[in-house]
C-alpha atoms as a PDB file:
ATOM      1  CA  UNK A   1     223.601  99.994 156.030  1.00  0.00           C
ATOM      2  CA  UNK A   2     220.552 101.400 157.590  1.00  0.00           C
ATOM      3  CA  UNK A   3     218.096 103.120 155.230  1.00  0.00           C
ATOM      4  CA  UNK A   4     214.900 104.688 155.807  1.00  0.00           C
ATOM      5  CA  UNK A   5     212.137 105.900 153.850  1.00  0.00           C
ATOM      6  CA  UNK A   6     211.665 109.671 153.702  1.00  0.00           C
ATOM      7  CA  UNK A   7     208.546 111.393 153.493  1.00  0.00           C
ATOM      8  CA  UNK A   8     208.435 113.221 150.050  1.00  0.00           C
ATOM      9  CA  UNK A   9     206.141 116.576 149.754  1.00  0.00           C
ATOM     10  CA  UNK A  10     205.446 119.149 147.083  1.00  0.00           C
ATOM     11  CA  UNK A  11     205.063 123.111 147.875  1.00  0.00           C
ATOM     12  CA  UNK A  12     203.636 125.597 145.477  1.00  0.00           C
ATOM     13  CA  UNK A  13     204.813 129.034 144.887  1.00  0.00           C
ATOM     14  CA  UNK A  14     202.000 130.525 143.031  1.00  0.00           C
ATOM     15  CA  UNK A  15     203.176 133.730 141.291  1.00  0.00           C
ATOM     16  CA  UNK A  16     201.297 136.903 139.935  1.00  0.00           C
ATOM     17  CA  UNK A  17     202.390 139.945 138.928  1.00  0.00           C
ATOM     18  CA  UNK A  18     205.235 140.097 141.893  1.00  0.00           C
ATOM     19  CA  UNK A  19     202.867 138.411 144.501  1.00  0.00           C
ATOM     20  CA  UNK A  20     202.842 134.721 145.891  1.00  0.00           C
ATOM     21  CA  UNK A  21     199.872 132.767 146.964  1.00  0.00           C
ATOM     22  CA  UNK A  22     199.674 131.960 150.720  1.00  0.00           C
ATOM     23  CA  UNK A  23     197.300 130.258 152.742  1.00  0.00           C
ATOM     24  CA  UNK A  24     196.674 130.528 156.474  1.00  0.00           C
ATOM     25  CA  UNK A  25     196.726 126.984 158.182  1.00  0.00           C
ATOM     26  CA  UNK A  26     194.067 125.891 161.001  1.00  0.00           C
ATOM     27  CA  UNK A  27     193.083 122.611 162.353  1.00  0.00           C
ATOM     28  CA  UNK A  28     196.179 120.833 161.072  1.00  0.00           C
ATOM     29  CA  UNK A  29     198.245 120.476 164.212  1.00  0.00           C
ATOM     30  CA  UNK A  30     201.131 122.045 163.273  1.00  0.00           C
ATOM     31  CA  UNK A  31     201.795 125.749 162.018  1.00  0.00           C
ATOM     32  CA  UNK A  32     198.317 127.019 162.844  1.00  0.00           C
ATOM     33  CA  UNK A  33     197.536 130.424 162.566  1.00  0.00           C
ATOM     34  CA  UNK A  34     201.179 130.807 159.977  1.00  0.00           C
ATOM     35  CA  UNK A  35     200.747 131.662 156.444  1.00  0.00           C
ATOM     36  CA  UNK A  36     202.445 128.543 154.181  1.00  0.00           C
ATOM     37  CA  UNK A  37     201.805 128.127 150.283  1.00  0.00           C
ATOM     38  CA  UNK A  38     200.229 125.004 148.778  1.00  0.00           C
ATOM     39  CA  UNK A  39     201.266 122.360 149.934  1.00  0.00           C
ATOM     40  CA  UNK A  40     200.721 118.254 150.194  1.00  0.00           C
ATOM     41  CA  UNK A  41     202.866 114.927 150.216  1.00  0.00           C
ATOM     42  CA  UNK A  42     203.030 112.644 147.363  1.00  0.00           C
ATOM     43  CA  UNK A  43     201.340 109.682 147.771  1.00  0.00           C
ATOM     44  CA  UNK A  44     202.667 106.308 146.603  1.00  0.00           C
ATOM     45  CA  UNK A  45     203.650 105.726 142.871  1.00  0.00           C
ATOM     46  CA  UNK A  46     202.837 109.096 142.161  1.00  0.00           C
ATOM     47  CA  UNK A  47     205.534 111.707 140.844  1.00  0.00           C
ATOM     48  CA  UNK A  48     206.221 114.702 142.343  1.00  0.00           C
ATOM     49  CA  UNK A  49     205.247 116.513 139.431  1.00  0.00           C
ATOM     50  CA  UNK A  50     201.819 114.911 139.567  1.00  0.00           C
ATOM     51  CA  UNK A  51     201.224 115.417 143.676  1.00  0.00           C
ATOM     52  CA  UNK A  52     201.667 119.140 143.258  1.00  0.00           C
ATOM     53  CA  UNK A  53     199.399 119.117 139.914  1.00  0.00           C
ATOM     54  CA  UNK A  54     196.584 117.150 141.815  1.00  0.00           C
ATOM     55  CA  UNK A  55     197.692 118.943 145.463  1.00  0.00           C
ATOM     56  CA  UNK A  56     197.093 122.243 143.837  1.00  0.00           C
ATOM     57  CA  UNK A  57     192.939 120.914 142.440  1.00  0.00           C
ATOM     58  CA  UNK A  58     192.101 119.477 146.254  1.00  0.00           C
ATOM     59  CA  UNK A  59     193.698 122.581 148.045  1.00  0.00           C
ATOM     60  CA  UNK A  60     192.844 125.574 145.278  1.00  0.00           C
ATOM     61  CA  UNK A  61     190.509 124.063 142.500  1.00  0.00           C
ATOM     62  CA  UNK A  62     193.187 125.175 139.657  1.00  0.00           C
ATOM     63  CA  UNK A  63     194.426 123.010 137.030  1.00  0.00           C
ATOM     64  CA  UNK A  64     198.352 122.997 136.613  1.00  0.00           C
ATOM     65  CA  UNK A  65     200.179 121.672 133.700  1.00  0.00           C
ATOM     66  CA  UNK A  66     203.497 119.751 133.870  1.00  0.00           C
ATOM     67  CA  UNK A  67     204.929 122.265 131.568  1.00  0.00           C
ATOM     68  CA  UNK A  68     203.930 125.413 133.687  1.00  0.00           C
ATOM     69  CA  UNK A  69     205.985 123.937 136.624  1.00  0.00           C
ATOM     70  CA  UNK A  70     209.344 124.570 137.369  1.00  0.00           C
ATOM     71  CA  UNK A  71     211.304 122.975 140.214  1.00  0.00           C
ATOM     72  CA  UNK A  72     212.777 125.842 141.942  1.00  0.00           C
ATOM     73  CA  UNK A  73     213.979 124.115 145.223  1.00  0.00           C
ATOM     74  CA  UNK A  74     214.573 121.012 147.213  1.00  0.00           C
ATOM     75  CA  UNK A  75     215.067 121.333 150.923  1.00  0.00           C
ATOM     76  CA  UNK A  76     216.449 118.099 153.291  1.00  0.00           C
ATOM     77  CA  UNK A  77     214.513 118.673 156.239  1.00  0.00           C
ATOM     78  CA  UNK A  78     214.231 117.363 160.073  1.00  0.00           C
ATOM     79  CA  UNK A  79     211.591 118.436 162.443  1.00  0.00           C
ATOM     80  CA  UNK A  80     210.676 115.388 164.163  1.00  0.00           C
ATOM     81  CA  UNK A  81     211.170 112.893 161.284  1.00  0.00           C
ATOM     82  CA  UNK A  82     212.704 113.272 158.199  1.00  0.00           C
ATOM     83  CA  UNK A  83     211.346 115.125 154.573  1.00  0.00           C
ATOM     84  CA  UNK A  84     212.201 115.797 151.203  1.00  0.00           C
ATOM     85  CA  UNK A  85     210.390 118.782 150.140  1.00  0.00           C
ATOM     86  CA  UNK A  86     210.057 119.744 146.396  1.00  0.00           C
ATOM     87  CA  UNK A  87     208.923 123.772 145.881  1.00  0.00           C
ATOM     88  CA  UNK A  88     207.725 124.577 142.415  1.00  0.00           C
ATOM     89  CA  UNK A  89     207.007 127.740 141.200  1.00  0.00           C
ATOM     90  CA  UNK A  90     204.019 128.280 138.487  1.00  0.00           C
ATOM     91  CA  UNK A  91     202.463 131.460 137.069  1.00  0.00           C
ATOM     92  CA  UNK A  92     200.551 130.149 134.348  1.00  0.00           C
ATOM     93  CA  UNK A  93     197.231 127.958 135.581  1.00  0.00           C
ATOM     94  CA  UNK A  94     193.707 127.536 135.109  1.00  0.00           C
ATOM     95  CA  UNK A  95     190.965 128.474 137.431  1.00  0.00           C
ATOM     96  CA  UNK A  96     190.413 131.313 140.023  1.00  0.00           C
ATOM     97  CA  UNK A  97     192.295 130.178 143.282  1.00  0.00           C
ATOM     98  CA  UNK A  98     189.942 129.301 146.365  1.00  0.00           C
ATOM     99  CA  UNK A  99     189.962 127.340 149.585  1.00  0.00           C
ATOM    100  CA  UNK A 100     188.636 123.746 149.056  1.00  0.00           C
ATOM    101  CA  UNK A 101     189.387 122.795 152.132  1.00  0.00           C
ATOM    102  CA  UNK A 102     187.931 125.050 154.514  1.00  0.00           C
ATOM    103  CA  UNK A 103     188.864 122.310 157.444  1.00  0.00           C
ATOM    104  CA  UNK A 104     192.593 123.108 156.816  1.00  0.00           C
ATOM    105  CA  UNK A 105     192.988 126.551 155.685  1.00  0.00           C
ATOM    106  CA  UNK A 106     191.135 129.632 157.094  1.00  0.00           C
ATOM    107  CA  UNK A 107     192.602 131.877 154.081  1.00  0.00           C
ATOM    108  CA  UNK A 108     194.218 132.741 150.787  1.00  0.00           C
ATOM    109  CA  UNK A 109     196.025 135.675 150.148  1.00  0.00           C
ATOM    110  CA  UNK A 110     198.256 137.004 147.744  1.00  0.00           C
ATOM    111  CA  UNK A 111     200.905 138.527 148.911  1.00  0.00           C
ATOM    112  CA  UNK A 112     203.549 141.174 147.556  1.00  0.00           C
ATOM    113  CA  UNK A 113     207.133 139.135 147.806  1.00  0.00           C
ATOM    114  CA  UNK A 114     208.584 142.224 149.085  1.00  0.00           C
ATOM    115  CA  UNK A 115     206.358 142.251 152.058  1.00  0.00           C
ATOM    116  CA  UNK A 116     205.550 138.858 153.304  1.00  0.00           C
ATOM    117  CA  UNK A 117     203.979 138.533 156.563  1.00  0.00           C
ATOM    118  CA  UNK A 118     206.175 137.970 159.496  1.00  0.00           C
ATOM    119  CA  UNK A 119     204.335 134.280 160.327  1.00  0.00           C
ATOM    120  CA  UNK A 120     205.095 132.649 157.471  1.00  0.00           C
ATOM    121  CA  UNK A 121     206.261 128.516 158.370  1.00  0.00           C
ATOM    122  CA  UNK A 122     210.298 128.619 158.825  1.00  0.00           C
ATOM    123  CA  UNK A 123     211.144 126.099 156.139  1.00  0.00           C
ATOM    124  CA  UNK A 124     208.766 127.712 153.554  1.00  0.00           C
ATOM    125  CA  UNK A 125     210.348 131.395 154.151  1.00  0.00           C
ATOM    126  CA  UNK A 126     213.724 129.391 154.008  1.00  0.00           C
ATOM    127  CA  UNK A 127     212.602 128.487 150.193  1.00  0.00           C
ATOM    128  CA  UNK A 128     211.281 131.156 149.676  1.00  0.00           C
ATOM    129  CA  UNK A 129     214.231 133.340 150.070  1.00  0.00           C
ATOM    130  CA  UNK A 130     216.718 131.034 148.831  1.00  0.00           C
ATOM    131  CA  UNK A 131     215.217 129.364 146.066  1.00  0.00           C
ATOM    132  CA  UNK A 132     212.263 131.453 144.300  1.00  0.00           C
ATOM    133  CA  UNK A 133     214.266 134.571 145.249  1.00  0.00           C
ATOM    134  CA  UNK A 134     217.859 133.620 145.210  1.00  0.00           C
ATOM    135  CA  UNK A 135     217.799 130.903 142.381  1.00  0.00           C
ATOM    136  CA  UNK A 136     219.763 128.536 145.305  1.00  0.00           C
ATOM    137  CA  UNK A 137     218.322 124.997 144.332  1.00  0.00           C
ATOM    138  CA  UNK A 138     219.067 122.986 147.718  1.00  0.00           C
ATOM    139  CA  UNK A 139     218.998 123.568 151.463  1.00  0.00           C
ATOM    140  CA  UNK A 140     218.347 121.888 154.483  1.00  0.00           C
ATOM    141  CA  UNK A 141     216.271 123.290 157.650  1.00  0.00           C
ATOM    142  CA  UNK A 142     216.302 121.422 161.144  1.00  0.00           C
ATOM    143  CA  UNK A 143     219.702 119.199 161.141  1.00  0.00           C
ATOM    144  CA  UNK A 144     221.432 121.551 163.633  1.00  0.00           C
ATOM    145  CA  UNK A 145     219.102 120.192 166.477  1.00  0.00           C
ATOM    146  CA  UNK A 146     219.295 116.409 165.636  1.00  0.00           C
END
């Protein structure tokens, strides 16, 4: 049997008051200039539940709780290598929400979820849609072209 590692990462879908969090991406070499939410990979040993509580201090300087998250979708993804991305969904955090690292993001925004900008990433819009607005836990993005 031939297994392969998959690269895990954790999204955040920051909610207030009928509006999501996004961030416009620079510098990064992929998505640049398209709105995405935070976002980071979890690191070795570390839970998924801890990446996004430590992703969302290095990216936004706010301090989650593991009881404020909520897993709201996993997505089985292929664009050039494989993922596993986890989206949780929080609206209950401490700290005012700013950009930490100016190097990767060139803004934050809330947005209203009725009227998200047209450049938002593919995958995250997939979540988006189908699991903070649908309640559908799993998809996959990217297998068709493999």
């Amino acid at each position: 049997m031939n297994r392969h590692p998959q690269i895990l990462s954790v999204h955040l879908f920051l909610l207030k008051e009928g509006k999501i969090l996004l961030q416009l991406r620079k510098n990064t070499g992929y998505m640049d200039g398209w709105w995405s939410v935070i976002a980071g990979h979890v690191e070795g040993r570390e839970s998924a539940t801890n990446a996004m509580i430590r992703e969302a201090m290095e990216e936004a300087g706010i301090k989650l709780s593991r009881e404020d998250l909520v897993l709201v979708h996993v997505m089985h993804r292929f664009e050039n290598q494989e993922r596993v991305d986890f989206f949780f969904s929080a609206i209950k955090w401490i700290g005012e929400p700013t950009i930490k690292e100016p190097n990767k993001a060139e803004a934050l925004r809330w947005f209203e979820l009725s009227k998200l900008p047209e450049n938002i990433v593919p995958y995250v819009r997939q979540a988006i849609d189908l699991g903070l607005l649908k309640g559908q836990i799993y998809s996959e993005f990217g297998w068709e072209k493999t």
